[in-house]
N, C-alpha and C. Protein backbone atom coordinates (compact mmCIF):
# COMPACT_ATOMS: atom_id res chain seq x y z
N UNK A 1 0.86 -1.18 0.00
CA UNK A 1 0.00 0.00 0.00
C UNK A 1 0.90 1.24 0.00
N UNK A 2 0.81 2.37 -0.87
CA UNK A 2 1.58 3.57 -1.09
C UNK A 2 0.94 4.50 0.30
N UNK A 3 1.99 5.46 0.17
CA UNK A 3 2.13 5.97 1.67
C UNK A 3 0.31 7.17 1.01
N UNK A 4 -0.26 7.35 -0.15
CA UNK A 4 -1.16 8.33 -0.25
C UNK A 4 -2.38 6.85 0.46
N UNK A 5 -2.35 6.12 -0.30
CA UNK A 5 -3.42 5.26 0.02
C UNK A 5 -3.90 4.88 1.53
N UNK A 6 -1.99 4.81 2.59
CA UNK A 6 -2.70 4.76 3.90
C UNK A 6 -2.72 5.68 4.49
N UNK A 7 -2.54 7.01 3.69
CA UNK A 7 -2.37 8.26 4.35
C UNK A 7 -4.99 8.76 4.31
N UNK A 8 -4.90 8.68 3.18
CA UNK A 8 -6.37 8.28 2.73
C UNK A 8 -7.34 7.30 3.60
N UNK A 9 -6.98 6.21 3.66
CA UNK A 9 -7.47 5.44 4.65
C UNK A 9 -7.36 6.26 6.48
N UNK A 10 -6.44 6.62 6.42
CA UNK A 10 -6.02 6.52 7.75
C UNK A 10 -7.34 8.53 8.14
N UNK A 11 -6.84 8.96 6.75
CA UNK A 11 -7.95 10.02 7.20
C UNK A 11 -9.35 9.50 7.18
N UNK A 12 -10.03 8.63 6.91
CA UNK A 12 -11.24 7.66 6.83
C UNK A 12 -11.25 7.68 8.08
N UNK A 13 -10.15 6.90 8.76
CA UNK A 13 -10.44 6.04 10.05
C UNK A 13 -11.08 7.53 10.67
N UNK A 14 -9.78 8.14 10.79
CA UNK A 14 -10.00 9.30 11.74
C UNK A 14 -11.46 9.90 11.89
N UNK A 15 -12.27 10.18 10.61
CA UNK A 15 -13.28 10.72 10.36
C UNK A 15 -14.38 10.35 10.89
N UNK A 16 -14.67 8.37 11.09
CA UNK A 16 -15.50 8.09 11.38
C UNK A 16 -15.08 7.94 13.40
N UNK A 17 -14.25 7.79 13.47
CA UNK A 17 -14.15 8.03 14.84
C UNK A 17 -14.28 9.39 15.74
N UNK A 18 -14.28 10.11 15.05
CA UNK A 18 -14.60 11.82 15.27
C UNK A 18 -15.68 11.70 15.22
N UNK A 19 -16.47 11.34 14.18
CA UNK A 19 -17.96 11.46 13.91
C UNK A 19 -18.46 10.38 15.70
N UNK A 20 -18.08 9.64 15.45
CA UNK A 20 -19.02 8.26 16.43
C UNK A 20 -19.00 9.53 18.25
N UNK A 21 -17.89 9.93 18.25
CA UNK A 21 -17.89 10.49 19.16
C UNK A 21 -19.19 11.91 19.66
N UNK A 22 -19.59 11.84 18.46
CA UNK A 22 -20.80 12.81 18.24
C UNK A 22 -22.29 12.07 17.93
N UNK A 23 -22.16 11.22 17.65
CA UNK A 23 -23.40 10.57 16.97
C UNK A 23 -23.36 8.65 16.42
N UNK A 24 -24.07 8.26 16.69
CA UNK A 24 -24.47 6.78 16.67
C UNK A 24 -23.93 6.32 15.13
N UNK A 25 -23.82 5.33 14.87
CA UNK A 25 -23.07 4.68 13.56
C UNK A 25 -23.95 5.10 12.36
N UNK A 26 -25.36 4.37 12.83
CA UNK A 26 -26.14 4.14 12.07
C UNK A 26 -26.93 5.52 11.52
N UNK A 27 -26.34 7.13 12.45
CA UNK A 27 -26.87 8.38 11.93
C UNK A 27 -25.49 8.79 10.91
N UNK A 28 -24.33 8.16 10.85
CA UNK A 28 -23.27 8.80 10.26
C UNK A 28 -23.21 8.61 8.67
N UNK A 29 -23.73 9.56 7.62
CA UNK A 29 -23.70 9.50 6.59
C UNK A 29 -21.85 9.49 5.96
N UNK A 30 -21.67 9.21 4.56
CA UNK A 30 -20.57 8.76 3.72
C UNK A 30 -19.99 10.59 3.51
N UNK A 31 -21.28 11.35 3.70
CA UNK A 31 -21.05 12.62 2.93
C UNK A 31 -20.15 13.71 4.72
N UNK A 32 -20.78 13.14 5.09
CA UNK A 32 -20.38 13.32 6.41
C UNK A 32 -18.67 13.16 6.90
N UNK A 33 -18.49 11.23 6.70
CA UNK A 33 -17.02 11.12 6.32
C UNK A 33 -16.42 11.54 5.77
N UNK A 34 -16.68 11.95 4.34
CA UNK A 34 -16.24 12.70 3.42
C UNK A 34 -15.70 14.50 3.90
N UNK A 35 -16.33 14.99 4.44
CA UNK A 35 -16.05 16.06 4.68
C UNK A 35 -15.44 16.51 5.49
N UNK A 36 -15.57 15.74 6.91
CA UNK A 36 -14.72 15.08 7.81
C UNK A 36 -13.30 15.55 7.37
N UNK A 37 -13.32 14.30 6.23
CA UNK A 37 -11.52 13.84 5.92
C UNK A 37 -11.24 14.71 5.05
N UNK A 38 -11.78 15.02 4.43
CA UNK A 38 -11.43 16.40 3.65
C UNK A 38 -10.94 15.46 2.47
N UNK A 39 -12.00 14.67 1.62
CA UNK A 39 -11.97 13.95 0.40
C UNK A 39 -13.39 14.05 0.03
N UNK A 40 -13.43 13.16 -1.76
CA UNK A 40 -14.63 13.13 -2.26
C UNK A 40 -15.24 12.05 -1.78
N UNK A 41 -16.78 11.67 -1.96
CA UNK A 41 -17.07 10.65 -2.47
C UNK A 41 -16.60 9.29 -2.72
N UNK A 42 -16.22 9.76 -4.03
CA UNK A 42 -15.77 8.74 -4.78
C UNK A 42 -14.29 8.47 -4.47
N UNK A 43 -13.83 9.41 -3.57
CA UNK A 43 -12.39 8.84 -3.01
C UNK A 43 -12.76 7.52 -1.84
N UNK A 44 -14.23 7.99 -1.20
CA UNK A 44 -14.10 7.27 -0.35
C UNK A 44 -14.52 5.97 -0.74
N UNK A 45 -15.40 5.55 -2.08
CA UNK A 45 -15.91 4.64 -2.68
C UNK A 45 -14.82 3.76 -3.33
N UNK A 46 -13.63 4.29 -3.48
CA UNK A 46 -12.52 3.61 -4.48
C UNK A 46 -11.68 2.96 -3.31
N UNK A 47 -12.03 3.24 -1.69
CA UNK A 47 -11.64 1.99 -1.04
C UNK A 47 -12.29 1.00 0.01
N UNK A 48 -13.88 1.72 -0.06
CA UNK A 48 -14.78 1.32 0.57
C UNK A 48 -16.57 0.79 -0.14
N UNK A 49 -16.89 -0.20 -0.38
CA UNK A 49 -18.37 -0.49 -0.75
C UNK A 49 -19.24 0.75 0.21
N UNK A 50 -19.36 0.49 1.10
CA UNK A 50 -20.21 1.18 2.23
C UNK A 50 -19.22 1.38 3.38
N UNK A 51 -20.58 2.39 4.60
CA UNK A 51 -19.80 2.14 5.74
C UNK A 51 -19.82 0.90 6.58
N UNK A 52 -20.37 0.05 5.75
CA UNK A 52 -20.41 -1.74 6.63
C UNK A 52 -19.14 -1.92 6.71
N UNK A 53 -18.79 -1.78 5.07
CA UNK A 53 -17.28 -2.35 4.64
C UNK A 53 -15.93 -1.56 5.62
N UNK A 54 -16.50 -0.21 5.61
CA UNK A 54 -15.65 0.55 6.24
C UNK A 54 -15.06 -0.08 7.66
N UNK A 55 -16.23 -0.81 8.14
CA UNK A 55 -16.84 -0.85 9.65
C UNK A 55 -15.66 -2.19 9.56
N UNK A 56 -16.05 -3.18 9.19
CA UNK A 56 -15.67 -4.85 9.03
C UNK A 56 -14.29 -4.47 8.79
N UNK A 57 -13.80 -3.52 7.87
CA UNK A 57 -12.18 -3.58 7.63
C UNK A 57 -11.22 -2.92 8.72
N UNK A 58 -12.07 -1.44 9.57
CA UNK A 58 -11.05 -1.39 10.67
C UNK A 58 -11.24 -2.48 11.76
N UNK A 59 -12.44 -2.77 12.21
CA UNK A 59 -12.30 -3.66 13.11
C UNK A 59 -11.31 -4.48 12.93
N UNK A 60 -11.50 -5.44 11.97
CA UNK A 60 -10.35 -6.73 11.45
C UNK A 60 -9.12 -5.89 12.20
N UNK A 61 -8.54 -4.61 11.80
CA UNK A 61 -7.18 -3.67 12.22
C UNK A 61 -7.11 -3.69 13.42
N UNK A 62 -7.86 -3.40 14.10
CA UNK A 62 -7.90 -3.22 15.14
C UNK A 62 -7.97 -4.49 15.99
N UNK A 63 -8.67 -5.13 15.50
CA UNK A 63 -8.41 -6.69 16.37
C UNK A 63 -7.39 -7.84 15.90
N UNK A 64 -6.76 -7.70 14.85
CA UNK A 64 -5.97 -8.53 14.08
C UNK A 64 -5.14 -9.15 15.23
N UNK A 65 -4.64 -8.48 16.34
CA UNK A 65 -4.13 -9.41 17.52
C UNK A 65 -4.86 -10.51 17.70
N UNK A 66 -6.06 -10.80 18.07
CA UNK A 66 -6.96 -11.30 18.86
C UNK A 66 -7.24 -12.70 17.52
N UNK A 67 -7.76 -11.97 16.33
CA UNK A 67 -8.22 -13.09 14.89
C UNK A 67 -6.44 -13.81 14.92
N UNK A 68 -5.37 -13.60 15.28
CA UNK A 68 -3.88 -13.72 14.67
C UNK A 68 -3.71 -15.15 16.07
N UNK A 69 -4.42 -14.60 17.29
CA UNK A 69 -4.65 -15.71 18.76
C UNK A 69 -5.35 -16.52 17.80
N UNK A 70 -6.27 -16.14 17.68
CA UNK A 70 -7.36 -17.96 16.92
C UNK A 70 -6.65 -18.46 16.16
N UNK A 71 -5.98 -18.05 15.38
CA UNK A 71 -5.16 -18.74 14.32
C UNK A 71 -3.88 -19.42 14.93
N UNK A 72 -3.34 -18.99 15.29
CA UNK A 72 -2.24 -19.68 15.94
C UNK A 72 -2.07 -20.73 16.90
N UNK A 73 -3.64 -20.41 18.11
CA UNK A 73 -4.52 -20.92 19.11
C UNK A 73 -3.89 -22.72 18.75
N UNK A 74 -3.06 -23.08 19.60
CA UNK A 74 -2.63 -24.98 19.71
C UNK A 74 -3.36 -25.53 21.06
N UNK A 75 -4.29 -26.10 21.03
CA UNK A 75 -4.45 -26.57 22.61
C UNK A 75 -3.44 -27.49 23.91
N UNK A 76 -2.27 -27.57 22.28
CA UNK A 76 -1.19 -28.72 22.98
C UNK A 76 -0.90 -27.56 23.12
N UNK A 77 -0.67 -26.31 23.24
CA UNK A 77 0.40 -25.14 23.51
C UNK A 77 0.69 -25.31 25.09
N UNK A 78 1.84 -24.80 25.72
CA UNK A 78 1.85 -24.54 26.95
C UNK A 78 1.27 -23.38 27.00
N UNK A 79 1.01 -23.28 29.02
CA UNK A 79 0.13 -22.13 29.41
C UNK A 79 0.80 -20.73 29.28
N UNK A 80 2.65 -21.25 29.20
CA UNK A 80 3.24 -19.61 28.88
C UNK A 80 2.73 -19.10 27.02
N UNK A 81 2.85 -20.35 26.23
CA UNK A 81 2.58 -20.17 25.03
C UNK A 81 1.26 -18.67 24.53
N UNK A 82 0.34 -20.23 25.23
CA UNK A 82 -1.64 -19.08 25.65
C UNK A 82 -1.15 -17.94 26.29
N UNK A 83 -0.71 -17.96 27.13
CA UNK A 83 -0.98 -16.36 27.58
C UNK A 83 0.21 -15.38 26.48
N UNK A 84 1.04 -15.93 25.89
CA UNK A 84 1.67 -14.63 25.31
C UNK A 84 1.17 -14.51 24.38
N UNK A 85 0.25 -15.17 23.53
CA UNK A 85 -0.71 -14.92 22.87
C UNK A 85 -2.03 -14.19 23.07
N UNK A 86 -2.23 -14.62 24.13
CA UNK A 86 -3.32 -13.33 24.90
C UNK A 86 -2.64 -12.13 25.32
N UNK A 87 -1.82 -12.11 26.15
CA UNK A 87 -1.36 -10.74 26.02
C UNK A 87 -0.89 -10.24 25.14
N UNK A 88 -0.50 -10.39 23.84
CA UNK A 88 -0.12 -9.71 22.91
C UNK A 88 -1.35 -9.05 22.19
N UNK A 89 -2.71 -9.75 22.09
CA UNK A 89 -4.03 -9.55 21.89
C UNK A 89 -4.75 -8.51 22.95
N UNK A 90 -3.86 -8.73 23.96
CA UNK A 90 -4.92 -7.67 25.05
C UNK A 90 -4.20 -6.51 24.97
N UNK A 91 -2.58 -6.31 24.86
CA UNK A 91 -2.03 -5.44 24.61
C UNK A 91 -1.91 -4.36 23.13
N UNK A 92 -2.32 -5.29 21.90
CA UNK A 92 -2.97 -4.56 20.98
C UNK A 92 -4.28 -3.65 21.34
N UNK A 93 -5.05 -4.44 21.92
CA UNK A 93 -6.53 -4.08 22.10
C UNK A 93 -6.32 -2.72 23.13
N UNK A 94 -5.65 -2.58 24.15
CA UNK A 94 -5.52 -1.60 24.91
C UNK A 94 -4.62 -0.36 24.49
N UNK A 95 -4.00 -0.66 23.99
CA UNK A 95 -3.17 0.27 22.61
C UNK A 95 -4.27 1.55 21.96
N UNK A 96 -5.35 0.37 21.64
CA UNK A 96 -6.18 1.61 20.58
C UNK A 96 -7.47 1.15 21.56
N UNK A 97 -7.61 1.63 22.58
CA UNK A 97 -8.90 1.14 23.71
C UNK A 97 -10.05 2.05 23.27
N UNK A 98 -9.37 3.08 22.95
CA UNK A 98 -10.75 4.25 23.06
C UNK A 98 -11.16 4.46 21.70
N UNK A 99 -10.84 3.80 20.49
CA UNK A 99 -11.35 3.58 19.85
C UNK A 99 -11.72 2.54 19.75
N UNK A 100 -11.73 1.52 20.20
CA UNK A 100 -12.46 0.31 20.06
C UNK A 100 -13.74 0.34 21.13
N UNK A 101 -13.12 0.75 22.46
CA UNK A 101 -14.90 1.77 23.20
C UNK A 101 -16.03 2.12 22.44
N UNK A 102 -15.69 3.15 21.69
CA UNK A 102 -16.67 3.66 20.78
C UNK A 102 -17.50 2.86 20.09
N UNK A 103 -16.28 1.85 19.47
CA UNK A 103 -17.27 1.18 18.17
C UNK A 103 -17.80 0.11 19.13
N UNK A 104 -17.45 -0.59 20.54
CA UNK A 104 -18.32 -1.09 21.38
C UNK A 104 -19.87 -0.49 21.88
N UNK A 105 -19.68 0.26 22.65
CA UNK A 105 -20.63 0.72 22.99
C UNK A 105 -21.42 1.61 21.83
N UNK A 106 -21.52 1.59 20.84
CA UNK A 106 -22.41 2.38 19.71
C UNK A 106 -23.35 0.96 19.64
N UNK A 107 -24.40 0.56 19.98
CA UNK A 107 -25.26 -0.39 19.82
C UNK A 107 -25.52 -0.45 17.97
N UNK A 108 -25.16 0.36 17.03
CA UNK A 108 -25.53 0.44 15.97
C UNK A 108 -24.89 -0.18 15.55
N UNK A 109 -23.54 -0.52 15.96
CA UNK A 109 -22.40 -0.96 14.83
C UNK A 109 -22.65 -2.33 15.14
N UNK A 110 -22.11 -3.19 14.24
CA UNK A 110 -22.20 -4.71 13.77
C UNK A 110 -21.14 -5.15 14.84
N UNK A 111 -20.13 -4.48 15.83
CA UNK A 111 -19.43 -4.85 16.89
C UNK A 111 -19.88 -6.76 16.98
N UNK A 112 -20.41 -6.83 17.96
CA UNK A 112 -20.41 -8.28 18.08
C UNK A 112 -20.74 -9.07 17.36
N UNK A 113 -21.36 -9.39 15.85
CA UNK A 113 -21.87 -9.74 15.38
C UNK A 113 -20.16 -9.99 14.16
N UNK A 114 -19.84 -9.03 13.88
CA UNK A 114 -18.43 -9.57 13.31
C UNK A 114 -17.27 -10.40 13.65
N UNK A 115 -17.35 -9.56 15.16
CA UNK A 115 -16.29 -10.30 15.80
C UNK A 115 -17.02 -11.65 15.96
N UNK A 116 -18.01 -11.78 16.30
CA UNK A 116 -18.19 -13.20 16.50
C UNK A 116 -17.76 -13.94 15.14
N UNK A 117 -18.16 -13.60 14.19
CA UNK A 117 -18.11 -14.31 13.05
C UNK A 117 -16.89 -14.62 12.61
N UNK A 118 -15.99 -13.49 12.88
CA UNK A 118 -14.45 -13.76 12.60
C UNK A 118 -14.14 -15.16 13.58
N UNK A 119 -14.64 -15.08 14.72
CA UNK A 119 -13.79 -15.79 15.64
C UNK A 119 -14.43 -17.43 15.13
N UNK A 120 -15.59 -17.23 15.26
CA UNK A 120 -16.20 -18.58 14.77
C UNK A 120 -15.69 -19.82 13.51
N UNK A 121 -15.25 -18.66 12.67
CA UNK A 121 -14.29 -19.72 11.59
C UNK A 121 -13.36 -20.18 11.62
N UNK A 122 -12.29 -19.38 12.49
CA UNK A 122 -10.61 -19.69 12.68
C UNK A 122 -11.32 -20.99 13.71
N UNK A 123 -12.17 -20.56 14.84
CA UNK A 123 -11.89 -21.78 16.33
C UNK A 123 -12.95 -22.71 15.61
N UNK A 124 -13.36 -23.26 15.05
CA UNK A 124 -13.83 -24.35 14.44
C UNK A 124 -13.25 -25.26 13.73
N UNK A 125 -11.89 -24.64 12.94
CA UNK A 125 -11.19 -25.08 12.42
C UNK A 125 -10.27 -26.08 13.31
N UNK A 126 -9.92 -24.94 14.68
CA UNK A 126 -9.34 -25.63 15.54
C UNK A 126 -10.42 -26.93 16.40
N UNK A 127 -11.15 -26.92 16.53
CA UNK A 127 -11.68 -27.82 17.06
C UNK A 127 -11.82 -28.89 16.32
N UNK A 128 -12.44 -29.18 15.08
CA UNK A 128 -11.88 -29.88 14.25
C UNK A 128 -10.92 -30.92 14.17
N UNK A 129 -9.59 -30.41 14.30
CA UNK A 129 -8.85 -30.80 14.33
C UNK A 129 -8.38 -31.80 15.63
N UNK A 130 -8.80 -31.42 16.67
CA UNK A 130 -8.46 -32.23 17.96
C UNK A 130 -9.40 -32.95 18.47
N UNK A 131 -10.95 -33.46 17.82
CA UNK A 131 -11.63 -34.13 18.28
C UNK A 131 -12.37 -34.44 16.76
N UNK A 132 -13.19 -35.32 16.52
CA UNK A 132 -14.54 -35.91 15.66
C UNK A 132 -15.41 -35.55 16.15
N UNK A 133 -16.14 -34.12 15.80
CA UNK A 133 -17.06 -33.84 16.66
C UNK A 133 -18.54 -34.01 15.93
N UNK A 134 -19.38 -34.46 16.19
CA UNK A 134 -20.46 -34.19 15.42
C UNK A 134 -21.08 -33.06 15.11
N UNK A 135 -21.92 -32.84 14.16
CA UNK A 135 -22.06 -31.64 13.79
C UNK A 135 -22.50 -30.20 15.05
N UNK A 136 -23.50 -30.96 15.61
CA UNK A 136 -24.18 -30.48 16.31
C UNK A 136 -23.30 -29.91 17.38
N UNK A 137 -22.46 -31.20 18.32
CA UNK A 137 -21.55 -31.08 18.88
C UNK A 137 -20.29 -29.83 18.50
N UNK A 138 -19.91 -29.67 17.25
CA UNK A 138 -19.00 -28.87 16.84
C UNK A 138 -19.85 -27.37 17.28
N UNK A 139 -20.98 -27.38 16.54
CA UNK A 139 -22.04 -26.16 16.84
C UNK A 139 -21.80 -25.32 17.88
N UNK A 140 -22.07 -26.46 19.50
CA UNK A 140 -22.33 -25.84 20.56
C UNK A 140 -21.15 -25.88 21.30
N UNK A 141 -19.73 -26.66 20.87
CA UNK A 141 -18.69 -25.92 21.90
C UNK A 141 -17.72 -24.84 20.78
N UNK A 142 -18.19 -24.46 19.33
CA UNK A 142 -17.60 -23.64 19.27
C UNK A 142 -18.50 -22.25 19.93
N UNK A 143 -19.70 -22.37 19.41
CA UNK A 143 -20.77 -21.01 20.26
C UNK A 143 -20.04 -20.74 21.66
N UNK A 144 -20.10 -22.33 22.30
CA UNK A 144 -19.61 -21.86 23.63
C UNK A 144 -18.34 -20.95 23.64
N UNK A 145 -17.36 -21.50 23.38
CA UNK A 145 -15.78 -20.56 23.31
C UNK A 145 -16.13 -19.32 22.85
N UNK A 146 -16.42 -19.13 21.93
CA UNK A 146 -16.32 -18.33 21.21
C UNK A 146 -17.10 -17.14 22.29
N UNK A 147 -18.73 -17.74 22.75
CA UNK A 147 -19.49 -16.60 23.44
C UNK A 147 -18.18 -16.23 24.57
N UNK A 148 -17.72 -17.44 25.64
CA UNK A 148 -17.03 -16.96 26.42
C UNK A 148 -15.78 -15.63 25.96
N UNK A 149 -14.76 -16.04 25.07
CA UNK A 149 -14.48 -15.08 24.67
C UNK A 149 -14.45 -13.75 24.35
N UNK A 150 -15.84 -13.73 23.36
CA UNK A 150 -16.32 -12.04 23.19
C UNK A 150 -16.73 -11.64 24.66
N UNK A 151 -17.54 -12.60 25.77
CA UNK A 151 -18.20 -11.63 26.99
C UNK A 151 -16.55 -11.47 27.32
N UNK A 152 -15.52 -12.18 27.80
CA UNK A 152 -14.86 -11.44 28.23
C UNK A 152 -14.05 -10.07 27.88
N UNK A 153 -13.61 -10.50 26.49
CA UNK A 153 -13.04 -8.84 25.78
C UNK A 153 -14.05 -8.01 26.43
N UNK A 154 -15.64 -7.94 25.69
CA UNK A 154 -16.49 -6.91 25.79
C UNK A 154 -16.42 -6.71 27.45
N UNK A 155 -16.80 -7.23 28.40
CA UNK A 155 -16.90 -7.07 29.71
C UNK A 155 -15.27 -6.32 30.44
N UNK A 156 -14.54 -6.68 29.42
CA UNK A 156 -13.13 -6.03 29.88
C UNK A 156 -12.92 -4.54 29.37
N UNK A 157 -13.28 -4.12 28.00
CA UNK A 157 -13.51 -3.30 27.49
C UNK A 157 -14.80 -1.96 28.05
N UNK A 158 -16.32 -3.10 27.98
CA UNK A 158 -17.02 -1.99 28.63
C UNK A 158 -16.83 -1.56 30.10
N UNK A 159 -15.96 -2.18 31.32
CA UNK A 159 -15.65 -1.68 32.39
C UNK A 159 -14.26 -0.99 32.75
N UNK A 160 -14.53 -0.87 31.21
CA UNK A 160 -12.61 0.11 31.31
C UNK A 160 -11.70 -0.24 31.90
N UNK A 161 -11.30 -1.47 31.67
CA UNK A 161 -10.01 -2.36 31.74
C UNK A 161 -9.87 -2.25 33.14
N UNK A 162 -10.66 -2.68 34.03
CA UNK A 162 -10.42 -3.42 35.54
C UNK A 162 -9.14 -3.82 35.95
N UNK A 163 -8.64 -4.59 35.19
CA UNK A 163 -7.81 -6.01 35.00
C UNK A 163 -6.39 -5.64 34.47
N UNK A 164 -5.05 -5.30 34.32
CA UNK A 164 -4.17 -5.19 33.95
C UNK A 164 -3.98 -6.00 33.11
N UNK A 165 -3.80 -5.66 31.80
CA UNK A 165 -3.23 -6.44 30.40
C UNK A 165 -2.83 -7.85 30.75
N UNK A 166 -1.88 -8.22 32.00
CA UNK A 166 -1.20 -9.25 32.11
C UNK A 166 -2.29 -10.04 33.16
N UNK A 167 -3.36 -9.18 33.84
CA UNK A 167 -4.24 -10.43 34.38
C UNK A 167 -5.16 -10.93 33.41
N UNK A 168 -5.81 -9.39 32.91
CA UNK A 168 -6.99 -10.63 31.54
C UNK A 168 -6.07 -11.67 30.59
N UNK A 169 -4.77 -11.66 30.47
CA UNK A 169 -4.41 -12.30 29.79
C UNK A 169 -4.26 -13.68 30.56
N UNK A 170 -4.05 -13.80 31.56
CA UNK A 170 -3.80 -14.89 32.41
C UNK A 170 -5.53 -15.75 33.23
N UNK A 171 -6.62 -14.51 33.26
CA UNK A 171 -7.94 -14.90 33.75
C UNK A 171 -8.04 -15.51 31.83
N UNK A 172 -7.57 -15.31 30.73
CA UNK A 172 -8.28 -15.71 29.23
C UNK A 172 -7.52 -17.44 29.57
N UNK A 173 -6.23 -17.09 29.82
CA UNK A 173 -5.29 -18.51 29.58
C UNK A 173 -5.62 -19.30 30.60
N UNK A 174 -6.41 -19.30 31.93
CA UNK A 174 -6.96 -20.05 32.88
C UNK A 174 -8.37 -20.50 32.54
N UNK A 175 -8.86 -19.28 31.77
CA UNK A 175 -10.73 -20.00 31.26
C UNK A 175 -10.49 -20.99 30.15
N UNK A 176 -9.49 -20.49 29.03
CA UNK A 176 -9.45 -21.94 28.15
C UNK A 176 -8.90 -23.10 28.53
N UNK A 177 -7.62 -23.12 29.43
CA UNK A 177 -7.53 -24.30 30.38
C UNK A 177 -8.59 -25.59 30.71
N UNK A 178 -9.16 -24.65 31.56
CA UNK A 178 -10.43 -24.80 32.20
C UNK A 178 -10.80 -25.44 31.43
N UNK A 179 -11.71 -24.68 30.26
CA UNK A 179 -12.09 -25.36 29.17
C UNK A 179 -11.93 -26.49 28.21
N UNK A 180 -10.71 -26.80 28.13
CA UNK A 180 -10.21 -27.83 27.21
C UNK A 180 -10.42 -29.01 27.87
N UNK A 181 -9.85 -28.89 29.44
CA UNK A 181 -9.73 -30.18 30.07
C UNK A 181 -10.71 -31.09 30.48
């Protein structure tokens, strides 16, 4: 990506996070962003479908720690393994907290509904792999992980990080423990 393209994007981001701070997702028009960032339209169309798309591509940025944990996620891992994988995920996430606040608590935005979906494909894969699960079976312990998961980010996130980076990372690497065994 050329330095105009993430210079462009990066005025996007800015725009809609300025905006959210004023007003709900679902009131924030394109013309709005646009003016914001101090571009056209069609600048903003040549890297975005909508603001769904807009929405789905920073998140992914912003959580790429966390989708980068599922992927890597070994259940043979040791417990130092899990947690430096969680903390590297909790320490991204707290990095850019107050923008990820926003797009939490805006009830408009697709927030949980993506992340779930991201997470749901990588940890299925993994489950998969370490058991024959039946369908159904596969169903309800990936829902399960997966719900546990998002309540904790979100519950860590909407109470404004309680927990020091290195305990949610260690309360995440003790619940999947838990979990596996």
């Amino acid at each position: 990506m050329d330095r105009r393209t993430k210079k462009t994007i990066k005025s996007i981001d800015n725009a809609f996070i300025q905006l959210l701070k004023k007003k709900s997702f679902d009131k924030i028009t394109i013309n709005e962003v646009s003016k914001t960032a101090d571009i056209n339209r069609v600048t903003f169309y040549n890297y975005f479908i909508d603001k769904y798309d807009w929405f789905q591509k920073y998140l992914y940025k912003q959580l790429e720690a966390f989708i980068l944990l599922e992927k890597k996620l070994d259940f043979n891992s040791s417990d130092e393994e899990i947690y430096r994988l969680f903390y590297n995920a909790y320490a991204q996430l707290d990095e850019h907290f107050d923008n990820i606040y926003l797009l939490l608590i805006d009830r408009t935005t697709p927030f949980h509904q993506d992340l779930e979906t991201i997470s749901k494909q990588s940890f299925q894969e993994k489950l998969k792999s370490i058991n024959n699960f039946s369908n159904i079976e596969l169903s309800f312990e990936t829902h399960y992980y997966v719900s546990i998961s998002i309540g904790l980010l979100e519950w860590w996130i909407k109470e404004n990080r309680p927990w020091s980076v290195e305990q949610i990372a260690k309360k995440s690497t003790d619940c999947l423990r838990n979990w596996i065994i």
